[in-house]
Protein backbone atom coordinates (compact mmCIF):
# COMPACT_ATOMS: atom_id res chain seq x y z
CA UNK A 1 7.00 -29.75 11.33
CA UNK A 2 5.40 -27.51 13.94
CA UNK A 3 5.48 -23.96 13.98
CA UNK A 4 7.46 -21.80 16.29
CA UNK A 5 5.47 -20.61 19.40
CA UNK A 6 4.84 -16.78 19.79
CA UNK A 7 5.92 -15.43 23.47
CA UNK A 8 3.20 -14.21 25.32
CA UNK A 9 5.34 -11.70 27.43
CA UNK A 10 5.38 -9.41 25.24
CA UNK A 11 4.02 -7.64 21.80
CA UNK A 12 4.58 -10.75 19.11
CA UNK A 13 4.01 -12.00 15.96
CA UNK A 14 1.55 -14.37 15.43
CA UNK A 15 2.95 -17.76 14.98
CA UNK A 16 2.92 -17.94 11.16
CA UNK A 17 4.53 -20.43 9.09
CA UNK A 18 5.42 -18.41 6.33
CA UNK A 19 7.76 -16.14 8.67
CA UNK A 20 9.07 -19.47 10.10
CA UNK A 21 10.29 -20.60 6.47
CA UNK A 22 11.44 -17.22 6.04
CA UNK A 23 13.43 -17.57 9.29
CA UNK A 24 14.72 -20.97 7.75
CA UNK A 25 15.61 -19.34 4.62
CA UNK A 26 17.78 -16.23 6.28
CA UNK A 27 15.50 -13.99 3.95
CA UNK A 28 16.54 -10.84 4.19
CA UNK A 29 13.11 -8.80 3.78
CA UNK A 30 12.48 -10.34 7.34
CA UNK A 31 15.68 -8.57 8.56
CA UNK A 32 14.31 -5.93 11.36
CA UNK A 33 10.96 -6.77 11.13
CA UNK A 34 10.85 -10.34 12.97
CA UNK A 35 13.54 -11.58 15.86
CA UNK A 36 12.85 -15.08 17.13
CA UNK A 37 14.46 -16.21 20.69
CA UNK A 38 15.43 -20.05 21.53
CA UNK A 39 14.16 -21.39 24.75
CA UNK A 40 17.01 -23.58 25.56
CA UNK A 41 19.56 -20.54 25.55
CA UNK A 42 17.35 -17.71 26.20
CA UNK A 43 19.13 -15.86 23.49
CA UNK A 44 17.28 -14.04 20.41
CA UNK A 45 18.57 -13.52 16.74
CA UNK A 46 17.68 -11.42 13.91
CA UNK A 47 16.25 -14.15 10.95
CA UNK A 48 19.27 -13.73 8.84
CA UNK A 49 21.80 -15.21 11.69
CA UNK A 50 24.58 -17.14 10.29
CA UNK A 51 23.94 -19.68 13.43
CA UNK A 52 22.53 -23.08 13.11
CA UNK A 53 18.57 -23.16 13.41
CA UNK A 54 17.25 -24.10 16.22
CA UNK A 55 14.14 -26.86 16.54
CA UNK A 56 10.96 -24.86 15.78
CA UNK A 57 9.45 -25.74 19.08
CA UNK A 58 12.25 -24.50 21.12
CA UNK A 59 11.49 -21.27 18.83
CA UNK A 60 9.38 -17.96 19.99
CA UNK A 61 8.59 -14.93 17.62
CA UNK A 62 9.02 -11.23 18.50
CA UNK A 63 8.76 -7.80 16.67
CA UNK A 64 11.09 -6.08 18.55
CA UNK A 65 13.93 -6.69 20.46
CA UNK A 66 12.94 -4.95 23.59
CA UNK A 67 10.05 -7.09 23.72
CA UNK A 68 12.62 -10.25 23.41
CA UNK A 69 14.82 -8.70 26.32
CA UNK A 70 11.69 -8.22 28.29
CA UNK A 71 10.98 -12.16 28.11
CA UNK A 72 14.26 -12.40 29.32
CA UNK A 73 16.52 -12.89 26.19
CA UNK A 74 19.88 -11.98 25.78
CA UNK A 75 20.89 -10.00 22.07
CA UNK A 76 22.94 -12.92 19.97
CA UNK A 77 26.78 -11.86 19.63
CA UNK A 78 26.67 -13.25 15.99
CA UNK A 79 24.49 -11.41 14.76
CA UNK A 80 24.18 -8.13 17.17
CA UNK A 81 20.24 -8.06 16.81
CA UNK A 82 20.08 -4.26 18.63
CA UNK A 83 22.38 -2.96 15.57
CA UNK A 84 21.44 -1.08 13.19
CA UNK A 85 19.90 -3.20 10.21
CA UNK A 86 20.93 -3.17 6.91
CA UNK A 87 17.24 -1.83 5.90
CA UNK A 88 17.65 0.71 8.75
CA UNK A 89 20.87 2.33 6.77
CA UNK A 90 19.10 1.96 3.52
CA UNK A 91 15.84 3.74 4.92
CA UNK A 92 17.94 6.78 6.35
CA UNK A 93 19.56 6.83 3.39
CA UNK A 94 16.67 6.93 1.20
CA UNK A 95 14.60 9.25 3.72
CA UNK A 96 17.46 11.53 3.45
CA UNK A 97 17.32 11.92 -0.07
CA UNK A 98 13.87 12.41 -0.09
CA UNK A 99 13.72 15.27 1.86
CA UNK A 100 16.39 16.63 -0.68
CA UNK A 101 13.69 16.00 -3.41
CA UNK A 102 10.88 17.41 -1.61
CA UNK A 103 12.98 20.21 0.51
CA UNK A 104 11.82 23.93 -0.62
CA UNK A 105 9.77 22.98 -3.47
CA UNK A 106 12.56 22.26 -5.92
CA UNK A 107 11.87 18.72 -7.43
CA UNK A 108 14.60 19.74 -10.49
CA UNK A 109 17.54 19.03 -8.44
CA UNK A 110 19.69 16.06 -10.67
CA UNK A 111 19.82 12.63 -8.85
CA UNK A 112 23.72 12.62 -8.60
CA UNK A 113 23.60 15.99 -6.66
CA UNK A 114 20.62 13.95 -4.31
CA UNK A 115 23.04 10.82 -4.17
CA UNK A 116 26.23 13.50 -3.26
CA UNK A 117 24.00 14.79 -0.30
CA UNK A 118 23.12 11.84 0.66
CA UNK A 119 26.70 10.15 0.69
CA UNK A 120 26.03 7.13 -2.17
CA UNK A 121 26.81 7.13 -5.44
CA UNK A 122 24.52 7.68 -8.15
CA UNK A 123 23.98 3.88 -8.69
CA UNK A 124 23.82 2.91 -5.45
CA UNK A 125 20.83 5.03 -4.44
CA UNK A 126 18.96 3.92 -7.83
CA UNK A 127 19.67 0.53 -5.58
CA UNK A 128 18.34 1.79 -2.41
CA UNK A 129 15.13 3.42 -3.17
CA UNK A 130 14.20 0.52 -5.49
CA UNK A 131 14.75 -1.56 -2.44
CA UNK A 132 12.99 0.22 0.13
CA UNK A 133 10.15 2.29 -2.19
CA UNK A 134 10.16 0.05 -5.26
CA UNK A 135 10.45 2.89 -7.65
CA UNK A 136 13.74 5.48 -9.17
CA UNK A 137 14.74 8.37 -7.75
CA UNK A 138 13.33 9.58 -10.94
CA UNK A 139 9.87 8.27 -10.52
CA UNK A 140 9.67 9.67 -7.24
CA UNK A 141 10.81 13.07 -8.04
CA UNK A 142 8.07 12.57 -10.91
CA UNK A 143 5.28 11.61 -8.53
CA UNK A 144 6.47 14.69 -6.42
CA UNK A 145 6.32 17.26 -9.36
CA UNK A 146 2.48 15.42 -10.37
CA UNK A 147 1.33 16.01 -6.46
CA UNK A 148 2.11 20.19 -6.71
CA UNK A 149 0.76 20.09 -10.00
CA UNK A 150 -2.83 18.71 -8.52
CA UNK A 151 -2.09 21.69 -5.84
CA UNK A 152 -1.22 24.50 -8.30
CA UNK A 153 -3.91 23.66 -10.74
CA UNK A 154 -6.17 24.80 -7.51
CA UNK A 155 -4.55 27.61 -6.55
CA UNK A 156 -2.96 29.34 -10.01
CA UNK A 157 -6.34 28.93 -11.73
CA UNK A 158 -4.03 28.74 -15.22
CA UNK A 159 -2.53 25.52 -16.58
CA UNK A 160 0.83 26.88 -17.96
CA UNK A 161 1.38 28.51 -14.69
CA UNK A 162 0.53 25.67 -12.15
CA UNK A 163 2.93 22.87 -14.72
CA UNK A 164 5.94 25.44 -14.30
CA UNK A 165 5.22 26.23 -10.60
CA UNK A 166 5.25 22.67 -10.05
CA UNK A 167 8.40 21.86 -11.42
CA UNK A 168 8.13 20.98 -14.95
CA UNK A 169 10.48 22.00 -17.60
CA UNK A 170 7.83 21.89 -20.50
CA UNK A 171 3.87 21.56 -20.76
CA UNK A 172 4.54 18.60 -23.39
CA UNK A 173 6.17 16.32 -20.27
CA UNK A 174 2.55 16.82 -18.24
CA UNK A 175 0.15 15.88 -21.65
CA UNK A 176 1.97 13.21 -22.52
CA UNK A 177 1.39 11.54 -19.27
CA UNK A 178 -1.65 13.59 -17.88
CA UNK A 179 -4.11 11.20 -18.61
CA UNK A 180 -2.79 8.42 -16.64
CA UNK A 181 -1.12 10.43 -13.66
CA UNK A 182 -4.37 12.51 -12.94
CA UNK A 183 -7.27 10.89 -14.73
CA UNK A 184 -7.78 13.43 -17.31
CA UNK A 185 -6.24 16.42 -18.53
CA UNK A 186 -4.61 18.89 -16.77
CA UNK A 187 -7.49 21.51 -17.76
CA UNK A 188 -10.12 18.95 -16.93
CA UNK A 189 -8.53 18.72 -13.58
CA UNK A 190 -8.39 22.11 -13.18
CA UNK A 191 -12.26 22.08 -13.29
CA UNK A 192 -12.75 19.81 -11.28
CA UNK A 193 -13.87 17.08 -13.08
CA UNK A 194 -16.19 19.40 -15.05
CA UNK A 195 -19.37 17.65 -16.47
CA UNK A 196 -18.37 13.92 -15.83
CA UNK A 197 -21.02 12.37 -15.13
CA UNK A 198 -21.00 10.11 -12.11
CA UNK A 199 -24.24 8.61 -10.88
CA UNK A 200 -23.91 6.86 -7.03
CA UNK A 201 -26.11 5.29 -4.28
CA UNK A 202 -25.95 4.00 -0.50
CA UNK A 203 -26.58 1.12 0.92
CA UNK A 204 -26.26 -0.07 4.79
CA UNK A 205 -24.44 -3.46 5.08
CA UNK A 206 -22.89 -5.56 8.20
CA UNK A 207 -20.03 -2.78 8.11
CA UNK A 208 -21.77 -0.25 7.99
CA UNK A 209 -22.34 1.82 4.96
CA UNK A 210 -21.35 1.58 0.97
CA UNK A 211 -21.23 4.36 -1.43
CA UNK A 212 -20.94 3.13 -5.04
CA UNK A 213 -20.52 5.94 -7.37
CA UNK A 214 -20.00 5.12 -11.26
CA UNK A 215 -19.16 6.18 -14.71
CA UNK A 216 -21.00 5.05 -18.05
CA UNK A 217 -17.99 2.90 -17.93
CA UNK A 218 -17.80 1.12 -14.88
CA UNK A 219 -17.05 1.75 -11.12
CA UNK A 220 -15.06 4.33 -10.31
CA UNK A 221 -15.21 5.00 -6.37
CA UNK A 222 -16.63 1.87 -3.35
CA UNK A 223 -16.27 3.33 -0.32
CA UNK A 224 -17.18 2.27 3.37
CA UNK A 225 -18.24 4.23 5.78
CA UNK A 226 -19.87 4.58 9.68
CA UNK A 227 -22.87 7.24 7.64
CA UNK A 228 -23.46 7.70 4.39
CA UNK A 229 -23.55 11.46 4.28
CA UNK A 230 -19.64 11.65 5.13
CA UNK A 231 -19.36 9.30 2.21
CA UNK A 232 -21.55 11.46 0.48
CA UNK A 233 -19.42 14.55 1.13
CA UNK A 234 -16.09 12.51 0.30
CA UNK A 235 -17.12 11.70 -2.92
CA UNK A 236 -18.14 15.68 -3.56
CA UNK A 237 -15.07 16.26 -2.41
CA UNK A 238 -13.15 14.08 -5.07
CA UNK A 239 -15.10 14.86 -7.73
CA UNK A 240 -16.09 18.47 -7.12
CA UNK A 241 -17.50 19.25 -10.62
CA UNK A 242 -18.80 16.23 -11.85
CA UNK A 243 -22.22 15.74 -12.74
CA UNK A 244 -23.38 13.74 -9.99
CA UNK A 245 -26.87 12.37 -9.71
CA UNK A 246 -28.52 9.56 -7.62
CA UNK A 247 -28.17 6.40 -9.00
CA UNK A 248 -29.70 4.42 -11.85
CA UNK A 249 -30.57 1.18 -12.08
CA UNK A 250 -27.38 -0.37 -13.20
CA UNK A 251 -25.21 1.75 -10.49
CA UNK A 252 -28.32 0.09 -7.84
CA UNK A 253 -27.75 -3.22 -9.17
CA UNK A 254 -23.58 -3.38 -8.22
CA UNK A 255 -24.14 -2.04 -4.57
CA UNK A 256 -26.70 -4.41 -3.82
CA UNK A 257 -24.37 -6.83 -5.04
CA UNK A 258 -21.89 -6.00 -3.54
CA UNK A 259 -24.03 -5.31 -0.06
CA UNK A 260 -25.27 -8.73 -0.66
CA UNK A 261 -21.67 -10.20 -0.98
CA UNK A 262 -20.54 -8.49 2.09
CA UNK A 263 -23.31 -10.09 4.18
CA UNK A 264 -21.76 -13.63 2.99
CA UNK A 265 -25.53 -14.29 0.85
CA UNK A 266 -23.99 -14.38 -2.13
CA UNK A 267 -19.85 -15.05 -3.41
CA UNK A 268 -17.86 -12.02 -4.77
CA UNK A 269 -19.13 -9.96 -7.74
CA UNK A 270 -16.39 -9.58 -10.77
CA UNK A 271 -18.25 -6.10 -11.57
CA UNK A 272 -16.21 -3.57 -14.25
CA UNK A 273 -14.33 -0.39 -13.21
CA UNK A 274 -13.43 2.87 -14.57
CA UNK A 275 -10.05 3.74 -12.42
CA UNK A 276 -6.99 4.80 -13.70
CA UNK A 277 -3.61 4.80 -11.87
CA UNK A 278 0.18 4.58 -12.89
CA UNK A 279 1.17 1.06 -14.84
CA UNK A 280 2.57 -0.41 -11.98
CA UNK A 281 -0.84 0.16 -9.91
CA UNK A 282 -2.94 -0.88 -12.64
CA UNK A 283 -0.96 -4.28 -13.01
CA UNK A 284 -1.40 -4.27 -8.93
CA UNK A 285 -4.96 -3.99 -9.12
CA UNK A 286 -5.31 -6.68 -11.43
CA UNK A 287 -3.81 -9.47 -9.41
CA UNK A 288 -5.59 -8.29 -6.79
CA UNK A 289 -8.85 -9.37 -8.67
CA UNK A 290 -7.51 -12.24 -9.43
CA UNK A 291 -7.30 -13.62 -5.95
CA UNK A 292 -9.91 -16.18 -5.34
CA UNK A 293 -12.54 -15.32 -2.41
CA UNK A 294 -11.26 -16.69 0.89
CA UNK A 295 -7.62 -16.47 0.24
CA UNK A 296 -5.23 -14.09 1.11
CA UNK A 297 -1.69 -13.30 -0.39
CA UNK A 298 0.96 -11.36 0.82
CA UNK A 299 2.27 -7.90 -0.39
CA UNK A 300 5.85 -9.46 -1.11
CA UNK A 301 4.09 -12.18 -2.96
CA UNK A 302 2.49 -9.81 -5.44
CA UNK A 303 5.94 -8.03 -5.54
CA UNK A 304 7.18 -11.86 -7.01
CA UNK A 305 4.64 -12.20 -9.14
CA UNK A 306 4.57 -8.88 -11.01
CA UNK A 307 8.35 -9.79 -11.22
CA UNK A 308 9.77 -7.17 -8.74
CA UNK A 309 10.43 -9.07 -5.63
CA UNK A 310 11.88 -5.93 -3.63
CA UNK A 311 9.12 -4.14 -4.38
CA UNK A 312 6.37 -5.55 -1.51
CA UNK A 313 6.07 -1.58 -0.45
CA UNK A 314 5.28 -0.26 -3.53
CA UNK A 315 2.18 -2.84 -3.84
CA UNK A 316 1.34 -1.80 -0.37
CA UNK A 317 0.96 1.52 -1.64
CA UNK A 318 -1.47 0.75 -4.72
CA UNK A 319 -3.75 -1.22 -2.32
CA UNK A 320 -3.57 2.09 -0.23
CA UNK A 321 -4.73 4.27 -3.33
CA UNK A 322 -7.44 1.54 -4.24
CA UNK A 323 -10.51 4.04 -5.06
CA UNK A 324 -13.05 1.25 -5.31
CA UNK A 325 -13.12 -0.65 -1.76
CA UNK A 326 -14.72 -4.48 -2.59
CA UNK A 327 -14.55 -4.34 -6.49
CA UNK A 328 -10.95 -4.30 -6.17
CA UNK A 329 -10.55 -6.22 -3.02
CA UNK A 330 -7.19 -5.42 -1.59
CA UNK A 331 -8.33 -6.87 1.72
CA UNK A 332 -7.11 -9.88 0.27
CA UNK A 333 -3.45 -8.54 0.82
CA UNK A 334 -1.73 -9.04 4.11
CA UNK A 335 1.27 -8.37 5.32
CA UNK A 336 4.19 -11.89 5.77
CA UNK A 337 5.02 -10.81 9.73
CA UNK A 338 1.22 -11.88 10.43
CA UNK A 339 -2.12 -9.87 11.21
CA UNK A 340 -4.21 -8.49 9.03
CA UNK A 341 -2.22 -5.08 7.89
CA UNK A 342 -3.62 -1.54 6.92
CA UNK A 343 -6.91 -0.67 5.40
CA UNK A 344 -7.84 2.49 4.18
CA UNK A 345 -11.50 1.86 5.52
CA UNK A 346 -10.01 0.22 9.09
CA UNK A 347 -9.09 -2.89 10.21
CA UNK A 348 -11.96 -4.15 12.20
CA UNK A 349 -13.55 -3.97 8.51
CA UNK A 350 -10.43 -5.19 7.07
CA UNK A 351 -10.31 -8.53 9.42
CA UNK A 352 -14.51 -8.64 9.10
CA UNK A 353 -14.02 -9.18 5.69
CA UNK A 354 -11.13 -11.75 5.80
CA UNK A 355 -13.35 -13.97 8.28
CA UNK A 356 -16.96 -13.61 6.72
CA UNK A 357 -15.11 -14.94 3.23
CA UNK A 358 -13.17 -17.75 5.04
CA UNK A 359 -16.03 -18.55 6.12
CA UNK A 360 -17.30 -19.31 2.87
């Protein structure tokens, strides 16, 4: 069966199969993001429309509907494709609450008095935000509380103080979950990394440049840059206490591996890390390295296979605070509407990448 055609009128979506089967399948995590028009009728529906499917090469793709009205489509009356989705409502919704969470510093306000100002019940915003951020109120109150902590150990210079000012109830919440939250303990944060040894190098490559910095245990920051003494400065910045010395031999060996990988000489290098992120991010980052070079998967299918389908976002987010650029190659991840997505190190790298490795 062909593929529907993308209209070149306007901004599209590239004519992918996947959203075409999605289209097919009235899946609902299309809803909003994808419209697709029928020649024969010049009318355009949202991918969940009740209506009978049209053939696929009658079809054309859009990503928004003023680009569908601007090829001369009319809005379906079924479906109303200008009104407001049902991931529109849930995003206000969840937005809302969020800035009831974040609003004035106070991230001890209970969840039913955030669900009350936002107009849901308690359960149903559990619902929302696990459906639109992949993670509880709870969590994200949590992560919220974590963030001012980072900021107050900086500025109160005391750990009691900075776990109260940021909106803990008791120390013993922040130690028993310090270590995987902020990489060490909240007094080691507080110095800033104090005598961790890190050894790093810089190497030029087809995208410019790599910085590899490393543990005794493994890699813990790959980053790409246009110079290496902004990378250089970045990785100062991170780690602002550490111990940090020009590289030895082992730290030389991965970033000429990983150099050579990124000129397509050689395939990619399964080298160790030494990262540490929430559960969910760590069981993100292992799938990740489990793609196979010259394949790419999308964020909604690592959602499915990590067994929390509405939680494509979320994954999005862990390939976003992916320390170690290459080792953990979340360039692999793209998003189902087509293209190649966001990259913390930018796209043209991103979409470099994708073609030197299908390449092969």
């Amino acid at each position: 069966m062909n593929s529907p055609r993308s209209s070149r009128r306007a901004i599209e979506t590239p004519p992918d199969p996947a959203v075409w089967q999605g289209i097919l399948e009235r899946d609902r995590r299309l809803d909003g993001l994808v419209y697709y028009g029928v020649t024969s009728t010049r009318i355009f529906c949202r991918p969940t429309c009740p209506s009978r499917r049209p053939r696929p090469d009658r079809v054309v793709i859009f990503t928004n509907t003023d680009s569908a009205k601007a090829a001369g489509f009319r809005p379906c009356k079924r479906c109303k494709p200008e009104a407001a989705t049902s991931r529109d409502v849930a995003q206000k919704i969840v937005a809302a609450a969020c800035a009831v969470l974040d609003g004035g510093g106070d991230t001890r306000v209970s969840i039913r008095a955030v669900a009350s100002s936002a107009g849901v019940s308690e359960r149903r915003l559990r619902e929302l935000f696990d459906e639109v951020l992949g993670v509880s109120p709870a969590r994200f109150a949590d992560a919220l509380r974590f963030a001012r902590l980072r900021a107050a150990l900086h500025r109160e210079g005391d750990v009691t103080t900075a776990i109260y000012a940021a909106g803990f109830e008791a120390p013993s919440r922040v130690y028993e979950t310090a270590s995987r939250r902020l990489g060490m303990s909240p007094a080691r944060y507080l110095r800033g990394a104090q005598h961790q040894r890190l050894s790093y190098t810089t190497v030029r490559c087809p995208l410019g440049y790599i910085l590899v910095a490393a543990t005794a245990k493994g890699l813990c920051h790959v980053s790409l840059g246009n110079d290496a003494q902004t990378l250089e400065r970045d990785l100062l910045t991170e780690f602002p206490k550490a111990v940090v010395t020009r590289a030895d031999a082992a730290v030389r060996d991965w970033a000429k591996a990983l150099a050579s990988y990124v000129e397509g000489r050689t395939a990619w290098p399964l080298l160790p890390v030494d990262v540490r992120g929430t559960a969910f991010q760590a069981k993100v980052w292992d799938v990740l390295r489990s793609i196979p070079e010259g394949e790419t998967v999308t964020y909604a299918r690592i959602a499915d296979l990590l067994g929390v389908p509405k939680a494509a976002r979320a994954v999005a987010r862990a390939c976003a605070t992916n320390r170690v650029a290459l080792a953990i190659p979340c360039h692999r991840v793209v998003p189902a509407v087509g293209g190649v997505g966001g990259y913390r190190w930018g796209t043209r790298r991103k979409a470099e990448l994708l073609k030197r490795e299908q390449r092969g």
